[in-house]
Structure formats: C-alpha cells, structure tokens
PDB file of N, CA and C in Angstrom:
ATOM      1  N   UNK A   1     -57.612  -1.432 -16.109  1.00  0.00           N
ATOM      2  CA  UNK A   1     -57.918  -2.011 -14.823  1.00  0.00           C
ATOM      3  C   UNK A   1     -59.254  -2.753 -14.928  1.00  0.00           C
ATOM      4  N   UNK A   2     -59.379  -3.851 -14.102  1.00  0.00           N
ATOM      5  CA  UNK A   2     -60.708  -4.792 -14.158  1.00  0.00           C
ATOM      6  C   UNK A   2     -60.867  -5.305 -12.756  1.00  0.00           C
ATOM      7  N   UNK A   3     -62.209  -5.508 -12.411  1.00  0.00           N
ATOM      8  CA  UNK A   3     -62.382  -5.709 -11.133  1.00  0.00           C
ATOM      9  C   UNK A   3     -63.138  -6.451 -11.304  1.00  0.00           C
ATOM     10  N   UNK A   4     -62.962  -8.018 -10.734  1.00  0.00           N
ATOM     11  CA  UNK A   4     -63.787  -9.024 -10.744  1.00  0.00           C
ATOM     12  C   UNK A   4     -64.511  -9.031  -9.253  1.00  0.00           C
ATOM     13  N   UNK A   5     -65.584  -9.710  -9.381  1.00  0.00           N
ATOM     14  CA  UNK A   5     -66.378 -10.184  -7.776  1.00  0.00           C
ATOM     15  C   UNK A   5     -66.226 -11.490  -8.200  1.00  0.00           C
ATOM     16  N   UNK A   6     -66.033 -12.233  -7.096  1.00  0.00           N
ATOM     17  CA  UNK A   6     -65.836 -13.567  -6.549  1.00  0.00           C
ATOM     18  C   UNK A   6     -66.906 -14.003  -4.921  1.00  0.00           C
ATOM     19  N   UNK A   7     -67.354 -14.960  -5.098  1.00  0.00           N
ATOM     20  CA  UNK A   7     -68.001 -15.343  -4.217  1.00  0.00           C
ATOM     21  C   UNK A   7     -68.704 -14.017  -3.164  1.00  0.00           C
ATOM     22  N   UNK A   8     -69.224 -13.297  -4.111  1.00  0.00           N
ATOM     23  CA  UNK A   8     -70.390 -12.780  -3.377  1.00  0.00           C
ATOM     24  C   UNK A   8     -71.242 -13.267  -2.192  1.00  0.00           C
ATOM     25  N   UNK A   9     -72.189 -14.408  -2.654  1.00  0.00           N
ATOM     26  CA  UNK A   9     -72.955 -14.645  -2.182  1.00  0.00           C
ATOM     27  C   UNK A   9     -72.609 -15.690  -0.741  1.00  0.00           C
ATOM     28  N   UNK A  10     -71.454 -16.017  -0.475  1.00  0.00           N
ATOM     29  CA  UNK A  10     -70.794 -16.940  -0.075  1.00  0.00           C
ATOM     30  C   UNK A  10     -71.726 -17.159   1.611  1.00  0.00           C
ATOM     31  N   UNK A  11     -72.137 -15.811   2.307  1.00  0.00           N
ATOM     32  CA  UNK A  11     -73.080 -15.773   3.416  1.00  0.00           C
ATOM     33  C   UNK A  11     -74.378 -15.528   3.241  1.00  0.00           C
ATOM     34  N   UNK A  12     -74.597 -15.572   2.028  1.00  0.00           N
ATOM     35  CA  UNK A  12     -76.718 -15.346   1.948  1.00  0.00           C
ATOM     36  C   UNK A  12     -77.309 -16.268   2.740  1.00  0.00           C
ATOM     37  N   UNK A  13     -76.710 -17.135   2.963  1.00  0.00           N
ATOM     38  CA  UNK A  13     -77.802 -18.470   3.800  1.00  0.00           C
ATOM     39  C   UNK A  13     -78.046 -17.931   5.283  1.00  0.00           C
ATOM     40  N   UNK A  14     -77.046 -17.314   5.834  1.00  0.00           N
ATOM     41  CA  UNK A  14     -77.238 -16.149   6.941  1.00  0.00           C
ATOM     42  C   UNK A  14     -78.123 -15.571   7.028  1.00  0.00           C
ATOM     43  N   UNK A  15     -77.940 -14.498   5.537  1.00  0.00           N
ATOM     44  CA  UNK A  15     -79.213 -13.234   5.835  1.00  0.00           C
ATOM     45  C   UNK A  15     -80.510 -13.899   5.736  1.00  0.00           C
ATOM     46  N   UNK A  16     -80.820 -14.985   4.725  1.00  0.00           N
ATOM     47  CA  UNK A  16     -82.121 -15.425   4.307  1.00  0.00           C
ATOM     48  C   UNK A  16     -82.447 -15.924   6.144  1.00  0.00           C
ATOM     49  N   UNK A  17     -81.430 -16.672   6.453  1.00  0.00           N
ATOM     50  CA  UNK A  17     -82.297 -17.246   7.675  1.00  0.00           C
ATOM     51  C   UNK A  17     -82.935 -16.386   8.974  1.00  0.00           C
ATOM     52  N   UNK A  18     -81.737 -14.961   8.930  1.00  0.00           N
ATOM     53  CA  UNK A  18     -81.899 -14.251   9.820  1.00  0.00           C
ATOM     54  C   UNK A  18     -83.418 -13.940   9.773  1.00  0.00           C
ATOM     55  N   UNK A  19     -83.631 -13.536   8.137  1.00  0.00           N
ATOM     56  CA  UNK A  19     -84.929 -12.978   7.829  1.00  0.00           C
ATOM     57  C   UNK A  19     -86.038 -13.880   7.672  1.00  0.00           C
ATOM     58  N   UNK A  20     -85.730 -15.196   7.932  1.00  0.00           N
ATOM     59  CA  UNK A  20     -86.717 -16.332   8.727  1.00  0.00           C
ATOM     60  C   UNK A  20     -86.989 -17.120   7.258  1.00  0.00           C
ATOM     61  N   UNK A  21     -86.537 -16.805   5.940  1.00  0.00           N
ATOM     62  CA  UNK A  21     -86.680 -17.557   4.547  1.00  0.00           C
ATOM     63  C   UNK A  21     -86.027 -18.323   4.724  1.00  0.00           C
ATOM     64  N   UNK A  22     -86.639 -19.788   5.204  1.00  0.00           N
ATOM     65  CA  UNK A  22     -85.581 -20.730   5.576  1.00  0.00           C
ATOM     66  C   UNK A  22     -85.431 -21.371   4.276  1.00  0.00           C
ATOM     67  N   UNK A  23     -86.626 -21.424   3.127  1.00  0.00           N
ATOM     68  CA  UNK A  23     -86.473 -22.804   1.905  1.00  0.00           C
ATOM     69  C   UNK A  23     -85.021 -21.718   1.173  1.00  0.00           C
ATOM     70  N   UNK A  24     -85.638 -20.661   1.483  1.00  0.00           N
ATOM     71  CA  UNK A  24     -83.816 -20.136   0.449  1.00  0.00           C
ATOM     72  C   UNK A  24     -82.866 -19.701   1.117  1.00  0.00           C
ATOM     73  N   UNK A  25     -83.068 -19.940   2.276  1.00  0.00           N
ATOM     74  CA  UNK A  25     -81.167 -20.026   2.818  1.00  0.00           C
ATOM     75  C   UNK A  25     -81.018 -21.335   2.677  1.00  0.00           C
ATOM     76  N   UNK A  26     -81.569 -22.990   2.594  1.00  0.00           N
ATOM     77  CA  UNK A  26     -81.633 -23.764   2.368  1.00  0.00           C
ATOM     78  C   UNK A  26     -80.668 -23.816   1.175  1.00  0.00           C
ATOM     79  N   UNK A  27     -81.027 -23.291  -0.306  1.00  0.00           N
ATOM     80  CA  UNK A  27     -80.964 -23.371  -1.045  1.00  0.00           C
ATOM     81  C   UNK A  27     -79.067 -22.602  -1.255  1.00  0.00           C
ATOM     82  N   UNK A  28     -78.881 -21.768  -0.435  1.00  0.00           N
ATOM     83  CA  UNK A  28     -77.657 -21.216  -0.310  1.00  0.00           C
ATOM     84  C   UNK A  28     -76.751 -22.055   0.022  1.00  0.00           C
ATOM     85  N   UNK A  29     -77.117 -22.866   0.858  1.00  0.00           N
ATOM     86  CA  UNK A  29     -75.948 -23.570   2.125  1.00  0.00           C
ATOM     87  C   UNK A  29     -75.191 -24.521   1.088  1.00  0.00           C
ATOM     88  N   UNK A  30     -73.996 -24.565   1.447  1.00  0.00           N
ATOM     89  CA  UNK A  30     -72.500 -24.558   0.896  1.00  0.00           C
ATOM     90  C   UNK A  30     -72.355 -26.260   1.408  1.00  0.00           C
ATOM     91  N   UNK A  31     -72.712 -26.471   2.823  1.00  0.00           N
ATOM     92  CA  UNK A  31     -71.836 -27.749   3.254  1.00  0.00           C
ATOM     93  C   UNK A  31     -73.250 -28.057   4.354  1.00  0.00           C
ATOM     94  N   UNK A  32     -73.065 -29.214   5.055  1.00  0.00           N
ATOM     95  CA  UNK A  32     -73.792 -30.050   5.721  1.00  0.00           C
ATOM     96  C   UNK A  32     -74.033 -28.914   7.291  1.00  0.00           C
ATOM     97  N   UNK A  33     -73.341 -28.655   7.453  1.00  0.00           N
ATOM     98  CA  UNK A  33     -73.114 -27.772   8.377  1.00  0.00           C
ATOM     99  C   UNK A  33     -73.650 -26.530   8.367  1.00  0.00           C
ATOM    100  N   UNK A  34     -73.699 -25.880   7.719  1.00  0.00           N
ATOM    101  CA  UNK A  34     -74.891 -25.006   7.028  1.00  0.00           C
ATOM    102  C   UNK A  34     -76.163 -25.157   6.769  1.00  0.00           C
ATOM    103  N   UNK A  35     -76.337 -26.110   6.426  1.00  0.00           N
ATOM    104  CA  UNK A  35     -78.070 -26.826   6.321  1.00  0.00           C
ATOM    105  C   UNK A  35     -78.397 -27.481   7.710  1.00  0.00           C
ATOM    106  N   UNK A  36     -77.571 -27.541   9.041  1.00  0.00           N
ATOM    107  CA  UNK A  36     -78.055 -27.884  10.160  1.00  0.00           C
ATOM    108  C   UNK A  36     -77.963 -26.777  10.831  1.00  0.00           C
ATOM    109  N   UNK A  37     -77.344 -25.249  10.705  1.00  0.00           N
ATOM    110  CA  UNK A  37     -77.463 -24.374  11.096  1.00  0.00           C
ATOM    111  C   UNK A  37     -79.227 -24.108  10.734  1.00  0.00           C
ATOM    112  N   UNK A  38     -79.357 -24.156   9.501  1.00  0.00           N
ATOM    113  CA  UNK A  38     -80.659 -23.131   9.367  1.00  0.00           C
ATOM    114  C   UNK A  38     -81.941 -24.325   9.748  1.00  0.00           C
ATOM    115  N   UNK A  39     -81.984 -25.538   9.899  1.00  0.00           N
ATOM    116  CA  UNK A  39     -82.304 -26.635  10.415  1.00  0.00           C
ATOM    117  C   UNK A  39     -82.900 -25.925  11.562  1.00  0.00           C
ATOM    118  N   UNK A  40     -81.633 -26.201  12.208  1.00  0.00           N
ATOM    119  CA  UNK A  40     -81.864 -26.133  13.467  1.00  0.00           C
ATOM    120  C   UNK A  40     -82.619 -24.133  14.392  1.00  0.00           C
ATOM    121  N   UNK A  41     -82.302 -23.399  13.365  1.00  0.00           N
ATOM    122  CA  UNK A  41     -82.921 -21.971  13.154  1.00  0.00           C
ATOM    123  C   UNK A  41     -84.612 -21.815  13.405  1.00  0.00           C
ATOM    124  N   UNK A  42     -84.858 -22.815  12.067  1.00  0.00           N
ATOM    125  CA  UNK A  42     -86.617 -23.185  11.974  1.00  0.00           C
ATOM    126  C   UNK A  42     -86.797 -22.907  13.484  1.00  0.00           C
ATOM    127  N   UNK A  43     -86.161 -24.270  14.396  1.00  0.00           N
ATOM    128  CA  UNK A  43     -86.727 -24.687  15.657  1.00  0.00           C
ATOM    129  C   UNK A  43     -86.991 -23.623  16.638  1.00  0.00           C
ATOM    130  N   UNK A  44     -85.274 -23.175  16.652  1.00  0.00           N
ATOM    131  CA  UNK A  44     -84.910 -22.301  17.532  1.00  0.00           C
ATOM    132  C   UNK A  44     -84.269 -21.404  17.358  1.00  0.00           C
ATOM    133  N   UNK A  45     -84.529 -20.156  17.081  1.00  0.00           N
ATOM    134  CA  UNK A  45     -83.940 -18.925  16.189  1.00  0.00           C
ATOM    135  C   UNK A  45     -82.782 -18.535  16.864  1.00  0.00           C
ATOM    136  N   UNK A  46     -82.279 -18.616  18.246  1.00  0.00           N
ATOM    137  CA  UNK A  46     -80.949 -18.644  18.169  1.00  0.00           C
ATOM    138  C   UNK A  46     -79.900 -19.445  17.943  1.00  0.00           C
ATOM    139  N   UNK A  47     -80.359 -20.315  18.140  1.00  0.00           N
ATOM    140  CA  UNK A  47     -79.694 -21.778  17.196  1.00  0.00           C
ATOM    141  C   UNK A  47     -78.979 -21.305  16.020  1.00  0.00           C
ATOM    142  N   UNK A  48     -79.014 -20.872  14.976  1.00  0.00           N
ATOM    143  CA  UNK A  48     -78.785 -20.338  13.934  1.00  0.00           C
ATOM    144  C   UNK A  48     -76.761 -19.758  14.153  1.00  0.00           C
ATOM    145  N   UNK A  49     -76.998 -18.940  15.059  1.00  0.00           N
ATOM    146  CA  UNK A  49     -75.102 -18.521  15.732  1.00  0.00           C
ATOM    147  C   UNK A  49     -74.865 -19.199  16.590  1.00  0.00           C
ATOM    148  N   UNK A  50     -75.546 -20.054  17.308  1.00  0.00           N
ATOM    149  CA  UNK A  50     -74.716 -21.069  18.378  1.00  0.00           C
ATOM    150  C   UNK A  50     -74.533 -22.350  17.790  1.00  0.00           C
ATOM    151  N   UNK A  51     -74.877 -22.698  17.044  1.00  0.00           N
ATOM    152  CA  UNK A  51     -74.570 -24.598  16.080  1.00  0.00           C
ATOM    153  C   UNK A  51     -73.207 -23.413  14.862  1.00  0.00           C
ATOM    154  N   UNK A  52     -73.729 -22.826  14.606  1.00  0.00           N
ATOM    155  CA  UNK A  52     -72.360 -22.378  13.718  1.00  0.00           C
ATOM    156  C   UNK A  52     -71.373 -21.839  14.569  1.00  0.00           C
ATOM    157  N   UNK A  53     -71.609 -21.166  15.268  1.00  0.00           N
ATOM    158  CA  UNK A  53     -70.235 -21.030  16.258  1.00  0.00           C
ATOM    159  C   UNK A  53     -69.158 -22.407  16.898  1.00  0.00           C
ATOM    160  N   UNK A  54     -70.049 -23.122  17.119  1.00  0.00           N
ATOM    161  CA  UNK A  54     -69.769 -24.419  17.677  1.00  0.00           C
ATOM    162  C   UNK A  54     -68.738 -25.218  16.702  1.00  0.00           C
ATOM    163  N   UNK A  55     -69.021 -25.340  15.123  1.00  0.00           N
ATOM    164  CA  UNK A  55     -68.741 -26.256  13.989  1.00  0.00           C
ATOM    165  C   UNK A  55     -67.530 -25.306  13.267  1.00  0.00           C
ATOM    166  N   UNK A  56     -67.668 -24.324  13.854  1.00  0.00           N
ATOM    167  CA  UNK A  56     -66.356 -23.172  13.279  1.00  0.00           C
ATOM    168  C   UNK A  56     -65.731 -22.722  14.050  1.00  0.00           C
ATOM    169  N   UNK A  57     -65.635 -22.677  15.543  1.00  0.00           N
ATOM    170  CA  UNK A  57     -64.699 -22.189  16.380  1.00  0.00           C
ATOM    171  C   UNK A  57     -64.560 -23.585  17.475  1.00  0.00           C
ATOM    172  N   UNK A  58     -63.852 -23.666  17.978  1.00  0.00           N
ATOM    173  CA  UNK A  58     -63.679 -25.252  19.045  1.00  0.00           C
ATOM    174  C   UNK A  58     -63.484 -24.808  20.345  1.00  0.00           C
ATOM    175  N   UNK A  59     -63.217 -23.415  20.458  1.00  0.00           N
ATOM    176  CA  UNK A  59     -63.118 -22.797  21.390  1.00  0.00           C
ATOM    177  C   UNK A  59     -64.235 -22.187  22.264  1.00  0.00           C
ATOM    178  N   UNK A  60     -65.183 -22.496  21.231  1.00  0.00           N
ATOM    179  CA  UNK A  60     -66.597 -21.737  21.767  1.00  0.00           C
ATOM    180  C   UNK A  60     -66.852 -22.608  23.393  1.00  0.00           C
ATOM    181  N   UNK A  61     -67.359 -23.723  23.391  1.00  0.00           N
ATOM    182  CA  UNK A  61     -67.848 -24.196  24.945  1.00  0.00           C
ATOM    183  C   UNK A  61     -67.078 -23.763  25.801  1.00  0.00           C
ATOM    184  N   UNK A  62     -65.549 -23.696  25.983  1.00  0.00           N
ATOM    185  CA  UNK A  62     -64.826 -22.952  26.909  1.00  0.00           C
ATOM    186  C   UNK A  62     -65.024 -21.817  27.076  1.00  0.00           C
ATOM    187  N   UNK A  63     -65.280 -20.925  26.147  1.00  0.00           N
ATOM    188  CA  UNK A  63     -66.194 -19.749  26.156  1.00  0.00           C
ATOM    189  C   UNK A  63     -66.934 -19.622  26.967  1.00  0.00           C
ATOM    190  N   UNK A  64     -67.794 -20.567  27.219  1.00  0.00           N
ATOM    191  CA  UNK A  64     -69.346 -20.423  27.111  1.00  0.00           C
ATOM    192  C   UNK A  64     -69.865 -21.299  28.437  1.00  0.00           C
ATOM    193  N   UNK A  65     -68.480 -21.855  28.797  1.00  0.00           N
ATOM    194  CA  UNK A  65     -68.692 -23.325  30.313  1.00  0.00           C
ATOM    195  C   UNK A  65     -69.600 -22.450  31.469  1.00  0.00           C
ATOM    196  N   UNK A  66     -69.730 -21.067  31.475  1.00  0.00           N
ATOM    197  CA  UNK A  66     -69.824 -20.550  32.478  1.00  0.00           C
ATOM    198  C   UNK A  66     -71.577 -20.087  32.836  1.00  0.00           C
ATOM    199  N   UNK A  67     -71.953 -21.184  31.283  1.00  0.00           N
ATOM    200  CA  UNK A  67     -73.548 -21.334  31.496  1.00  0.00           C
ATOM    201  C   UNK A  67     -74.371 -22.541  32.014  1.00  0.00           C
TER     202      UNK A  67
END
C-alpha cells in the first residue's frame, strides 16, 4: 500500500492571509482571483471571505441583498 499527498498546500494563501502574512499568501495564490482576495485583505480584513465568496459562489449577493 502507498499513500500519496497531492495538493496540500492548495489553501495556504488563506491561512497566511488570515494570519495577516500578506507577501506569502501572495506568493501562494493560484489564479488572479486569489491575489485580489488577499489585495484586497491588506485594505480590509474582511474583504478576504467576501471578494472570494463573491468570485466562487454567484449566489452570494442574493444571499446577502438584505444588507
């Protein structure tokens, strides 16, 4: 039996940003969309789950009309 890992790291750009290391979640981010998540994090630290919620679910503002 053998057990490979595959894409581990695939959400570090998350934790780094959560934990406010923005040059290396920078350095994580996968797609354009990811680097305007943690972008936009710097500014405004909840920014970080609401620009990614937005670019990954389409459903979110209907969600959310009720703000």
């Amino acid at each position: 039996m053998q057990i490979t890992v595959q894409d581990e790291g695939r959400d570090m750009w998350q934790v780094y940003s959560s934990l406010k290391e923005y040059t290396a979640a920078l350095e994580h981010c996968r797609d354009s969309l990811q680097r305007d998540c943690v972008y936009a994090a710097q500014v405004f630290p909840l920014a970080l789950y609401t620009v990614f919620a937005i670019g990954r679910n389409q459903g979110f503002w209907s969600a959310m009309s009720y703000i």
